[in-house]
C-alpha atoms as a PDB file:
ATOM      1  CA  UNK A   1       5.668 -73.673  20.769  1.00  0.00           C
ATOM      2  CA  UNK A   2       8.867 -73.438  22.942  1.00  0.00           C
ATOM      3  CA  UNK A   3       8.512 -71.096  25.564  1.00  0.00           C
ATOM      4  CA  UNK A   4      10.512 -67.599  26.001  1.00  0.00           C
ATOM      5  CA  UNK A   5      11.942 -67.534  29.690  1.00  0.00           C
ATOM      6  CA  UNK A   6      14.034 -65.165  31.664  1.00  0.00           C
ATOM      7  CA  UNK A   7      15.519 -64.977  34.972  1.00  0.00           C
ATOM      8  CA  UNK A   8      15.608 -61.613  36.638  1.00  0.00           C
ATOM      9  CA  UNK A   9      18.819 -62.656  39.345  1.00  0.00           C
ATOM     10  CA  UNK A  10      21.676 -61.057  40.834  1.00  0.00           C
ATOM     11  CA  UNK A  11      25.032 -62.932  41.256  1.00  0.00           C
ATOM     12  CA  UNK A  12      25.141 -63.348  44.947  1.00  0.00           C
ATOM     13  CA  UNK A  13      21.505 -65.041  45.025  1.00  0.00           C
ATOM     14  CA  UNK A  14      21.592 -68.811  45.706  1.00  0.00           C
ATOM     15  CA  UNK A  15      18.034 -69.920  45.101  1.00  0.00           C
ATOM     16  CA  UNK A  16      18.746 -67.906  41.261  1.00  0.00           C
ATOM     17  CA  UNK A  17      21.973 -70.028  40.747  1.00  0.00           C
ATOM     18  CA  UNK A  18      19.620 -73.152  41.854  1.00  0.00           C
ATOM     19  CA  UNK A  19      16.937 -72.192  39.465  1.00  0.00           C
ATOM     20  CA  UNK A  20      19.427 -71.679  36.463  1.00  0.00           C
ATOM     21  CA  UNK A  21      21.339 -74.994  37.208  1.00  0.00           C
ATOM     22  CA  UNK A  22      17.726 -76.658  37.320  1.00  0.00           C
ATOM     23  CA  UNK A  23      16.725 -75.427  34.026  1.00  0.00           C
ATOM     24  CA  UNK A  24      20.179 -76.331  32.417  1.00  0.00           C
ATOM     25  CA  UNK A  25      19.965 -79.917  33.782  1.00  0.00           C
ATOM     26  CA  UNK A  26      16.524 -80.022  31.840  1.00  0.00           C
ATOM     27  CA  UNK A  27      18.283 -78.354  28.933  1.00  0.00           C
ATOM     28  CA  UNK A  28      15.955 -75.657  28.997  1.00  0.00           C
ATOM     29  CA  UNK A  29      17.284 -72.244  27.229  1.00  0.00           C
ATOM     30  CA  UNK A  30      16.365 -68.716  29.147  1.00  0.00           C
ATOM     31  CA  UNK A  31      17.243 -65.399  29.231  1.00  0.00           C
ATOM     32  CA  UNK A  32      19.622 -64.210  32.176  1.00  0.00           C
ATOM     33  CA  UNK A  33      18.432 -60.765  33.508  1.00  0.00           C
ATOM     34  CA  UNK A  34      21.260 -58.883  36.157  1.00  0.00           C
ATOM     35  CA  UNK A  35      18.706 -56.979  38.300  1.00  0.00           C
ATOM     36  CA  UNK A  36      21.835 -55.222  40.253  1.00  0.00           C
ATOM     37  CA  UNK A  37      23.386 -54.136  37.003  1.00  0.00           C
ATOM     38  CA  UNK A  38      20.039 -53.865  34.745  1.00  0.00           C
ATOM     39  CA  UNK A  39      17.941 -50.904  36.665  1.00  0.00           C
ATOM     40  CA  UNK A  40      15.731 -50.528  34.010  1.00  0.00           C
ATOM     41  CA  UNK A  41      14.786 -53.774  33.868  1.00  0.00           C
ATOM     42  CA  UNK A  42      14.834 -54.189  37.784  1.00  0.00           C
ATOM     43  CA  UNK A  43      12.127 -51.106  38.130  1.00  0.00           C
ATOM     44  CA  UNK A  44       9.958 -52.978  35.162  1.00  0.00           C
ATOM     45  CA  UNK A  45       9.737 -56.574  36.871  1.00  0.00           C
ATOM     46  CA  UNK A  46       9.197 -54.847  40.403  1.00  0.00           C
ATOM     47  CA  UNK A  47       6.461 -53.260  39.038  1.00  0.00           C
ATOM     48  CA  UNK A  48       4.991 -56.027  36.875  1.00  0.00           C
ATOM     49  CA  UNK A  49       5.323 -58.676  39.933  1.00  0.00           C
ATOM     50  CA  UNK A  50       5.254 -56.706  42.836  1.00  0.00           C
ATOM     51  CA  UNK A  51       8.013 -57.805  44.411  1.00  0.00           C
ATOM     52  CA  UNK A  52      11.408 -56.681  45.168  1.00  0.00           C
ATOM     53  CA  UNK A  53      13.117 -60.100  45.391  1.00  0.00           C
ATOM     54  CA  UNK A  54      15.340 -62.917  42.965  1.00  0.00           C
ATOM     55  CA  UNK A  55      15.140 -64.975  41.375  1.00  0.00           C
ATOM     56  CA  UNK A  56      11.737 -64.161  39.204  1.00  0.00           C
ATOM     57  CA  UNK A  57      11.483 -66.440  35.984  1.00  0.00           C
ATOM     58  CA  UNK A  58       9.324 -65.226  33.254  1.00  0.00           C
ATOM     59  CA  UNK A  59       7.663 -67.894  31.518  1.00  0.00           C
ATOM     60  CA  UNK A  60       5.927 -66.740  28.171  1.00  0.00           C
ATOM     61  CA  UNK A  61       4.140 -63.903  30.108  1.00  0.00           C
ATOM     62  CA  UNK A  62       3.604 -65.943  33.643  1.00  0.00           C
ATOM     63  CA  UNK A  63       5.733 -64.984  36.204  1.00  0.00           C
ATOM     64  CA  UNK A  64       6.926 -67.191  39.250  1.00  0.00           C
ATOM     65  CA  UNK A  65       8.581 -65.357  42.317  1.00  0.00           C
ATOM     66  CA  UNK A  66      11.191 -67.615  43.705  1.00  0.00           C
ATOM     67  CA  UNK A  67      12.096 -71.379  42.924  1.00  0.00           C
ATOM     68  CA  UNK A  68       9.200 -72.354  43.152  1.00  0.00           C
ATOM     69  CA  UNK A  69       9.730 -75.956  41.577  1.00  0.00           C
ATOM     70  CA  UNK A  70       6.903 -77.036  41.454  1.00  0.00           C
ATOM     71  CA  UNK A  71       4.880 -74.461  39.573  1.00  0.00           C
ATOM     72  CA  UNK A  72       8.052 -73.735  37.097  1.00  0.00           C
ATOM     73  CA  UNK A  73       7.610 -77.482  36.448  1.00  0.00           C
ATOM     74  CA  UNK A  74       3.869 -76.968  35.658  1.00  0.00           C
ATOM     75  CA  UNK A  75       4.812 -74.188  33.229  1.00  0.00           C
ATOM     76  CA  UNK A  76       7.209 -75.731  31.419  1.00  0.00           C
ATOM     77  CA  UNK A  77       5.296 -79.438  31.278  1.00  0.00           C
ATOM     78  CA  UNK A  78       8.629 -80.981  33.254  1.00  0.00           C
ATOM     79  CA  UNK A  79       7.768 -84.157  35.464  1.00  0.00           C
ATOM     80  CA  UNK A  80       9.235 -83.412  38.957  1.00  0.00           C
END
């Protein structure tokens, strides 16, 4: 099954344009969520991660706060 994934970013965040140019070099498809334009969908990831930071992928229904390569990796079966 391919996995549904979305990055909740805002366009001054480095670490999100990091994470999406990661993903593209694995040609990995995702979602791109504006958090600073989208306040709907800001107040619904806050709340479902707890966090009020970017970049937060979605990965099916995981959610990783951050780059966090290493655990995006694990999610998406990549070899680091």
């Amino acid at each position: 099954m391919k996995e549904k994934i979305k990055i909740y970013s805002t366009p001054t965040c480095s670490a999100c344009y990091v994470l999406k140019m990661f993903l593209k070099e694995h040609n990995i498809d995702f979602q791109e969520i504006d958090v600073s334009q989208d306040e709907k969908a800001r107040e619904e990831i806050i709340e479902r991660s707890g966090k009020i930071e970017v970049p937060i992928i979605e990965i099916d229904d995981e959610i990783v706060v951050g780059f966090d390569k290493k655990e995006i990796c694990r999610l998406l079966n990549i070899k680091e």
